[in-house]
Protein backbone atom coordinates (compact mmCIF):
# COMPACT_ATOMS: atom_id res chain seq x y z
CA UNK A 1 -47.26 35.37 -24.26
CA UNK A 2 -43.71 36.14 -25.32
CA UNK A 3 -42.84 40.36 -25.13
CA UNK A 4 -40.81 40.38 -27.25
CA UNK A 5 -37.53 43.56 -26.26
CA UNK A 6 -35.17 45.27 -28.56
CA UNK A 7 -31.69 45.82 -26.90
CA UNK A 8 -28.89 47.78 -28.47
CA UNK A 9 -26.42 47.43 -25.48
CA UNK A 10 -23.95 44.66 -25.54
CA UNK A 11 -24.05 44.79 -21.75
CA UNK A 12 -27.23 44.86 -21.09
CA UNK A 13 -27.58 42.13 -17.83
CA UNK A 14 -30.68 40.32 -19.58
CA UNK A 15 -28.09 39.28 -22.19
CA UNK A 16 -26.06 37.07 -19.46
CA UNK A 17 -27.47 33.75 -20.61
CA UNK A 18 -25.45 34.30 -24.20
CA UNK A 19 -21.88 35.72 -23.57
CA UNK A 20 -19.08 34.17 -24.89
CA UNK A 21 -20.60 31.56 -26.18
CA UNK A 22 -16.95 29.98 -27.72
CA UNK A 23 -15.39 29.39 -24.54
CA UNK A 24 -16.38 26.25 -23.76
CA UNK A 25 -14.93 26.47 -19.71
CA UNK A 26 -17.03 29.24 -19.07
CA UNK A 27 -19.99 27.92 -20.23
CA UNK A 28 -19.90 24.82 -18.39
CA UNK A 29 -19.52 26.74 -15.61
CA UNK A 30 -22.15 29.28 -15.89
CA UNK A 31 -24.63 26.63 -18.18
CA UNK A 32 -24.28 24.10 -14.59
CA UNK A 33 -24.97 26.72 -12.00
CA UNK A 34 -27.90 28.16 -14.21
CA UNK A 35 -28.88 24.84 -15.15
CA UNK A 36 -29.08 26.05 -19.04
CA UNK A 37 -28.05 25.10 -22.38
CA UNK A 38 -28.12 27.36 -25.34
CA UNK A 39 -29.67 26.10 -28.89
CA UNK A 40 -28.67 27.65 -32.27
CA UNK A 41 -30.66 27.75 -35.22
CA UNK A 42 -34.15 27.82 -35.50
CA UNK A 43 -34.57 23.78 -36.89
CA UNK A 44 -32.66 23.14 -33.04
CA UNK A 45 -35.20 25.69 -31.07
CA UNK A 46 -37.71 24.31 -32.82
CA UNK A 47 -36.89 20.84 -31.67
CA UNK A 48 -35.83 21.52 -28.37
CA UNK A 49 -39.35 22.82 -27.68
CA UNK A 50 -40.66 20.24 -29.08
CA UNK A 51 -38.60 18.14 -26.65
CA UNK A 52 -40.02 19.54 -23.76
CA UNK A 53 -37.19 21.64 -22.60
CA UNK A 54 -38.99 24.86 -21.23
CA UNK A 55 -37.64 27.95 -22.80
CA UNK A 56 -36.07 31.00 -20.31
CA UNK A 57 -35.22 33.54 -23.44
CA UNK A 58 -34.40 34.07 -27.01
CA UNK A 59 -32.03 35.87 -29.17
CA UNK A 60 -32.95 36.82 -32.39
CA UNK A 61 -32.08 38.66 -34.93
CA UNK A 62 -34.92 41.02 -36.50
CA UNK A 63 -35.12 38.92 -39.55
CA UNK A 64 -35.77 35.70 -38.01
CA UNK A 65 -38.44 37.05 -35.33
CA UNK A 66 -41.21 36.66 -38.84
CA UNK A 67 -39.83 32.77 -39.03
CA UNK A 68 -39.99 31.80 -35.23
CA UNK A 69 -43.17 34.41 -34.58
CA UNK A 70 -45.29 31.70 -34.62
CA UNK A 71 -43.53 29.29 -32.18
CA UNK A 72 -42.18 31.91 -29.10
CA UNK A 73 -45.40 34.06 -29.53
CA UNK A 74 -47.71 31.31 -27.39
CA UNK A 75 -44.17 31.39 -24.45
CA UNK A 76 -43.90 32.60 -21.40
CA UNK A 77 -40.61 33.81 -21.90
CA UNK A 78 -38.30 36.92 -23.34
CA UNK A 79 -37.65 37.44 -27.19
CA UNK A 80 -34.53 39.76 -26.97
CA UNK A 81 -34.29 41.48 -30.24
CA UNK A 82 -30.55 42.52 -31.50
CA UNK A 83 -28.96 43.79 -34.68
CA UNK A 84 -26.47 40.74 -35.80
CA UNK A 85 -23.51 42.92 -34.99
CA UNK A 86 -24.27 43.17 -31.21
CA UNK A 87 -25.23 39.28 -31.17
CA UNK A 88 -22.07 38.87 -32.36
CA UNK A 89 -20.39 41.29 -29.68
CA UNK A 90 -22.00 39.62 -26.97
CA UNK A 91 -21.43 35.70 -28.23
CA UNK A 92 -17.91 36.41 -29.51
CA UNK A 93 -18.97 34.72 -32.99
CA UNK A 94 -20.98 35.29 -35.89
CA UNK A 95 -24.11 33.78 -35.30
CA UNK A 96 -24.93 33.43 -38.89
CA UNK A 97 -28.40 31.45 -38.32
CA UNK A 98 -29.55 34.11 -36.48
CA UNK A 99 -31.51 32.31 -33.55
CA UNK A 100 -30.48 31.38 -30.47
CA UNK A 101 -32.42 30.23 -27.65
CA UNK A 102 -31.53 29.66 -23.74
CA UNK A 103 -33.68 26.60 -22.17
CA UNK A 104 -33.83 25.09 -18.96
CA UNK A 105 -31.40 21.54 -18.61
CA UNK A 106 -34.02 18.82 -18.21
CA UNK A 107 -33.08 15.21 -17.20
CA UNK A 108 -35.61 13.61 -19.31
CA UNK A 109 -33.98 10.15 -19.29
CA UNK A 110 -32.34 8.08 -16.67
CA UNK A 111 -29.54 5.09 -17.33
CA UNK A 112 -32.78 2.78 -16.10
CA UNK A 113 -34.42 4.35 -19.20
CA UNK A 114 -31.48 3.98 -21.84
CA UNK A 115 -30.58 0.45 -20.78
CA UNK A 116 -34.49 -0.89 -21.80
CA UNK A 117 -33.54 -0.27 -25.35
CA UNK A 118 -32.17 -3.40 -27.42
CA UNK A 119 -29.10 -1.11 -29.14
CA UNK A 120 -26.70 1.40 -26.71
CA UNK A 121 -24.23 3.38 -27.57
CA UNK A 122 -22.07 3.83 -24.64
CA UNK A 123 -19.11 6.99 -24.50
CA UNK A 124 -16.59 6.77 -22.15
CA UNK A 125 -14.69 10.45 -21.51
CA UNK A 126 -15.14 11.51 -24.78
CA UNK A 127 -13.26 15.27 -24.56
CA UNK A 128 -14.61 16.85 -28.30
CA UNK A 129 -18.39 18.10 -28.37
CA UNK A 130 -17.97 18.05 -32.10
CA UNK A 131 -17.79 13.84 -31.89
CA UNK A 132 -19.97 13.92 -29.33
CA UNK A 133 -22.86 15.54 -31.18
CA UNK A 134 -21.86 13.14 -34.62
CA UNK A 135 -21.74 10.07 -32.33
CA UNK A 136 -25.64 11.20 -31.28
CA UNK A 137 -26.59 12.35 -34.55
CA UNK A 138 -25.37 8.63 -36.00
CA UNK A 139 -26.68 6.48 -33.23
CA UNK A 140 -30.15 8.31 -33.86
CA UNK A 141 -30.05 8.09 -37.86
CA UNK A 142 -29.08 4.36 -37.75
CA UNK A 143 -31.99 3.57 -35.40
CA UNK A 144 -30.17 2.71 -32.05
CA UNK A 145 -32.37 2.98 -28.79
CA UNK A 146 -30.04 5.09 -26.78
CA UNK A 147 -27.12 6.39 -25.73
CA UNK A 148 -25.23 6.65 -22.11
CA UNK A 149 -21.94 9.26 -21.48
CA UNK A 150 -19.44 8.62 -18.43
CA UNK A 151 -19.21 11.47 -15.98
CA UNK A 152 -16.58 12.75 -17.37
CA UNK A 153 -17.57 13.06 -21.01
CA UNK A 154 -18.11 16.04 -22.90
CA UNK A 155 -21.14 17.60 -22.57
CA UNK A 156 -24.10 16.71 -24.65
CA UNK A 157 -26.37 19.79 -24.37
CA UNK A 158 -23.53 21.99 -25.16
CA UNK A 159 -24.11 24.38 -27.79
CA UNK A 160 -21.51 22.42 -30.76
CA UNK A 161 -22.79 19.13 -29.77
CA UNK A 162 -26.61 20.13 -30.17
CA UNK A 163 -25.69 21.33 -33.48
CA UNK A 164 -23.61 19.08 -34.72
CA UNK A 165 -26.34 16.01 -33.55
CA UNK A 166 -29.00 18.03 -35.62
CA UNK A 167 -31.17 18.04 -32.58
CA UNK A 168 -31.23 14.76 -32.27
CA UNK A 169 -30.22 14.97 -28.50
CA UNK A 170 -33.46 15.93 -27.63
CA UNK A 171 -34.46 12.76 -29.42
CA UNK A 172 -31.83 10.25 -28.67
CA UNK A 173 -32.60 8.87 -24.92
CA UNK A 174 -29.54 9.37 -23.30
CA UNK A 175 -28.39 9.81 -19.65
CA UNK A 176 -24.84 10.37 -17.74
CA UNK A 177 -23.07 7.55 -15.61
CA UNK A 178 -22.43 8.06 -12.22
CA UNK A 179 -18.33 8.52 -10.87
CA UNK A 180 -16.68 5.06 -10.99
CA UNK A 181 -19.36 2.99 -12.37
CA UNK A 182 -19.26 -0.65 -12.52
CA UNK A 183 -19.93 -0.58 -16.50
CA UNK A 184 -19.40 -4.31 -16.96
CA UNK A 185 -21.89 -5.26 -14.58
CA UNK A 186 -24.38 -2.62 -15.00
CA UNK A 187 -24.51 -3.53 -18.99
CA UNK A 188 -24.54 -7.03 -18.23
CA UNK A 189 -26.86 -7.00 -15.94
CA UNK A 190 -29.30 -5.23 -17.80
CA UNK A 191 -28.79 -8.34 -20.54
CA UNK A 192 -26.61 -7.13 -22.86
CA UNK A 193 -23.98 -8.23 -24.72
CA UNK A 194 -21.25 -5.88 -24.11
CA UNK A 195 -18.80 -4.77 -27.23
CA UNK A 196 -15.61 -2.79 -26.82
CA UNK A 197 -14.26 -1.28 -29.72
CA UNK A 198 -10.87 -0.66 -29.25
CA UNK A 199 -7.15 -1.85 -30.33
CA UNK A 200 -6.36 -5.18 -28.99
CA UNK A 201 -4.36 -8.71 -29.95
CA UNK A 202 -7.18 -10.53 -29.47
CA UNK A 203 -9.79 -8.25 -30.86
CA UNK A 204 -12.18 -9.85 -33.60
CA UNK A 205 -13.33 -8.15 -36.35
CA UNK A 206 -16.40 -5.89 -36.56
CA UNK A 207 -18.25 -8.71 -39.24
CA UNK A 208 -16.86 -11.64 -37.24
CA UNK A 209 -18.62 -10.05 -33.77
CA UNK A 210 -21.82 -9.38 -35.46
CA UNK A 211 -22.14 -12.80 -37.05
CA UNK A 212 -21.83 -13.89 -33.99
CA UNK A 213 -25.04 -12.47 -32.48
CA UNK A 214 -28.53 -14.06 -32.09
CA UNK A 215 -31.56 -12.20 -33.28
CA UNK A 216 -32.32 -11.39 -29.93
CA UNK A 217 -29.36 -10.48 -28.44
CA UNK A 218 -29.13 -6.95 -27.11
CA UNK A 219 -25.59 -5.11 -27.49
CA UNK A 220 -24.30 -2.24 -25.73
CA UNK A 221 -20.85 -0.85 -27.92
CA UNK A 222 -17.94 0.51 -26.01
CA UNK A 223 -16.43 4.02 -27.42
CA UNK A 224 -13.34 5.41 -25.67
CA UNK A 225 -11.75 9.02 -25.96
CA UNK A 226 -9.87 10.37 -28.63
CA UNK A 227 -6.51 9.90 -27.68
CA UNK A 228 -6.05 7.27 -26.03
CA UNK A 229 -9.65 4.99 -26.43
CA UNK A 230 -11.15 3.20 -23.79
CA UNK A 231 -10.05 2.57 -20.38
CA UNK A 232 -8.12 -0.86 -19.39
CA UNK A 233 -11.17 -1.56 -16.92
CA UNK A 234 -13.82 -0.74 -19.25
CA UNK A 235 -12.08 -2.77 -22.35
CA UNK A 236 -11.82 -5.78 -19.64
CA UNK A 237 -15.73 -5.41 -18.51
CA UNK A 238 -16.43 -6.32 -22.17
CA UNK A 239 -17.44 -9.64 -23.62
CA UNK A 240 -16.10 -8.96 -26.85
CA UNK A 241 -13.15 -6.64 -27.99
CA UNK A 242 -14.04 -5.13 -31.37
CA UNK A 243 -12.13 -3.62 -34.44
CA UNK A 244 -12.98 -2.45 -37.53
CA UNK A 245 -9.63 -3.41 -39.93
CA UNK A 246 -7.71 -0.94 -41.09
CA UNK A 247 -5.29 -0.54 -43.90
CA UNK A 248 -2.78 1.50 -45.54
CA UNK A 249 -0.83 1.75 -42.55
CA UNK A 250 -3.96 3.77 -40.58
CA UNK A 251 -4.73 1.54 -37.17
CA UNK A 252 -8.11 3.39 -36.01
CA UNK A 253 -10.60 5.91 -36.97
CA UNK A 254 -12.08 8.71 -35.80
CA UNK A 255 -14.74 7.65 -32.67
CA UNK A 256 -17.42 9.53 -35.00
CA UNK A 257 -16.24 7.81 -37.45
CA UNK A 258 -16.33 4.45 -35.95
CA UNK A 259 -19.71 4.48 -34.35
CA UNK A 260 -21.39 5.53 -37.73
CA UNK A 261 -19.76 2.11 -38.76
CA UNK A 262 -20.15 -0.15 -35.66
CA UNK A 263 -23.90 1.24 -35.63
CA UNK A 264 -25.11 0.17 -39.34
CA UNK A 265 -23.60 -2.95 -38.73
CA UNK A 266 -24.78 -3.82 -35.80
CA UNK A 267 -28.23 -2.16 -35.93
């Protein structure tokens, strides 16, 4: 059963798991050696529970303890009860949903998993959690199987990309690459077709690529970083370089963006 401890101390060590939230290189480091992530919001505890992902504490505020009684009372974990002010001493932010919850990282997928499904969404050093978490959120609202990140990309169980995906991340089958992966021959491999949506002379039009597939064809799309896209060797390991025209003098959108599109399309 949960015990549930009121703490008026903004130092208090039991805290640890939830300072500075905002500063996104200490977190990585201290969220990979604890081998944590931090949800906010009760709808994203809620579903990360539901997940699976076993719970090591909460932080609530007193008037969300009556709206999550009923879900951390059955836990074998800590509900550490603050006044908003010192939750947002110790975070460094207002934590206006007043919930937070720290939860042991889980690798509940592997790329063997992902790559069974018939539509992947495939990130390639992706540096923003807020796209990220959209990218997720998108891929899971428009029905696509799964979702694979390089080793380098941006973090999906950090706090902003859980809650910008909604929760869907602990939906969403999704799994990271290793270093230097062959990506061409992994996705092809695995039978897909492979799609690389990026800027290119010979690129063919989103409509033009899907018209081109078979019922049964299985595609994997191609998303590159914000700045400068995807990688030479990844855009060459593709089968099919992709755009979605532009006008007005624009020549790309957001990756968000663009995967919201590529996905209904190609769902």
């Amino acid at each position: 059963m949960a015990t549930v401890i009121e703490i008026d101390d903004p130092a208090d060590p039991r805290l640890a798991d939830y300072v500075g939230l905002r500063e996104a290189s200490l977190r990585r480091l201290l969220e990979t050696e604890q081998g944590v992530f931090i949800a906010e919001g009760s709808k994203v505890i809620r579903r990360a529970l539901e997940a699976g992902y076993p719970p090591r504490s909460f932080l609530l505020a007193e008037r969300w303890l009556a709206d999550l009684a009923g879900l951390v009372e059955p836990l074998d974990a800590p509900v550490y009860l603050v006044s908003e002010e010192l939750a947002e001493q110790v975070t460094g932010f207002h934590v206006h949903r007043g919930a937070l919850g720290s939860l042991h990282r889980v690798a509940r997928h592997s790329v063997a998993d992902v790559l069974v499904g018939r539509r992947v969404m495939v990130l390639e050093d992706l540096v923003d959690h807020t796209n990220v978490g959209a990218v997720i959120r998108n891929a899971a609202a428009l029905g696509w199987d799964g979702l694979l990140v390089s080793a380098h990309c941006a973090d999906p169980l950090y706090r902003r990309s859980i809650k910008v995906s909604m929760g869907t991340v602990f939906s969403l089958p999704w799994a990271r690459l290793p270093e230097r992966v062959a990506i061409g021959e992994l996705l092809s491999g695995a039978g897909f077709t492979v799609a690389a949506l990026a800027l290119a002379d010979d690129a063919v039009t989103l409509d033009d690529f899907a018209a081109s597939l078979r019922p049964e064809d299985r595609v994997a799309v191609l998303l590159g970083t914000e700045g400068h896209g995807l990688s030479r060797a990844w855009v060459d390991a593709a089968d099919a370089v992709v755009q979605i025209p532009m006008r007005a003098g624009v020549d790309s959108l957001n990756v968000a963006a663009a995967s919201a599109i590529a996905g209904y399309v190609l769902a």
